[in-house]
Protein backbone atom coordinates (compact mmCIF):
# COMPACT_ATOMS: atom_id res chain seq x y z
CA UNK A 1 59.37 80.32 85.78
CA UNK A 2 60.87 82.85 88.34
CA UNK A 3 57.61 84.87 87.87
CA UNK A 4 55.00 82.12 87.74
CA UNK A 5 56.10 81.24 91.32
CA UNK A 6 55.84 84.99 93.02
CA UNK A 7 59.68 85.61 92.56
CA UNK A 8 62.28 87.86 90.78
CA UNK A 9 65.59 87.54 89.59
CA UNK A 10 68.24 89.90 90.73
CA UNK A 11 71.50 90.04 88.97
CA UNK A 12 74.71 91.74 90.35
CA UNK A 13 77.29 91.71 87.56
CA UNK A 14 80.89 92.77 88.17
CA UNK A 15 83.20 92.88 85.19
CA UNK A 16 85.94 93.73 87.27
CA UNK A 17 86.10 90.80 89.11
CA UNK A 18 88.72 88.44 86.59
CA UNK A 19 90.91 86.29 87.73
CA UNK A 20 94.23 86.57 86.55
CA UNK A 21 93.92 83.32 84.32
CA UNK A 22 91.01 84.24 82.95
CA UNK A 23 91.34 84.32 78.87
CA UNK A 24 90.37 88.03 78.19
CA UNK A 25 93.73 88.46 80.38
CA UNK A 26 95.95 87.37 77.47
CA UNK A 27 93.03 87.68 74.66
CA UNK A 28 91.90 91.41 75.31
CA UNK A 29 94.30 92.94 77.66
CA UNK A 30 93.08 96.74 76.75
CA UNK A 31 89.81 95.74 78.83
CA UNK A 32 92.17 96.04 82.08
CA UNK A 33 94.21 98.38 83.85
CA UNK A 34 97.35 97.81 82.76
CA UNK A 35 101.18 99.20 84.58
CA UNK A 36 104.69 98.71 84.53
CA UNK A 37 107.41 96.49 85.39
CA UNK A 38 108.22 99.38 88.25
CA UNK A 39 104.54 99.68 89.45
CA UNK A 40 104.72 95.99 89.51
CA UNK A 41 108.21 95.60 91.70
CA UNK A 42 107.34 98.65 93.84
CA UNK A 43 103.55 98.14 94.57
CA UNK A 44 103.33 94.48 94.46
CA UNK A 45 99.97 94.57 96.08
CA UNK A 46 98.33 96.40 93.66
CA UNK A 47 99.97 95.16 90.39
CA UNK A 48 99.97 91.43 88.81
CA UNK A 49 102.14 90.24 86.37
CA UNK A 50 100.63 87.93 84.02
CA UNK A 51 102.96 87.03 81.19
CA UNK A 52 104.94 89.60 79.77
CA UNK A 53 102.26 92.36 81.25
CA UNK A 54 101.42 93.83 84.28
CA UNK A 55 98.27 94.50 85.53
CA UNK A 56 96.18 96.71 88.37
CA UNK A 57 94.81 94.50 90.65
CA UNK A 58 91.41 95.08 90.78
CA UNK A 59 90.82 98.73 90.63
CA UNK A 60 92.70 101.90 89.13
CA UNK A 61 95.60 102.55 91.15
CA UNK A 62 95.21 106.71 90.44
């Protein structure tokens, strides 16, 4: 339909871009970052805990 009318689709996916409630959070949690209870007390900006498990916040903190 996009075509028939002169236009095109573009797409900008970001996997990294979960919310911390999101169900791959406690289904698949090797697809994330994941720290410690210390990275998680001392860097609370960069670290979430979800659950029992703490995770980088957005990117790789390294």
């Amino acid at each position: 339909m996009l075509h028939e009318r002169g236009l095109r689709l573009i797409l900008d996916f970001v996997p990294n871009h979960v919310a911390p409630d999101h169900p791959w959070v406690r289904d698949q949690p090797g697809y994330f970052v994941q720290g410690s209870d210390d990275d998680a007390r001392n860097d609370p900006a960069s670290f979430a805990t979800v659950g029992s498990k703490v995770f980088a916040r957005g990117r790789d903190p390294f």
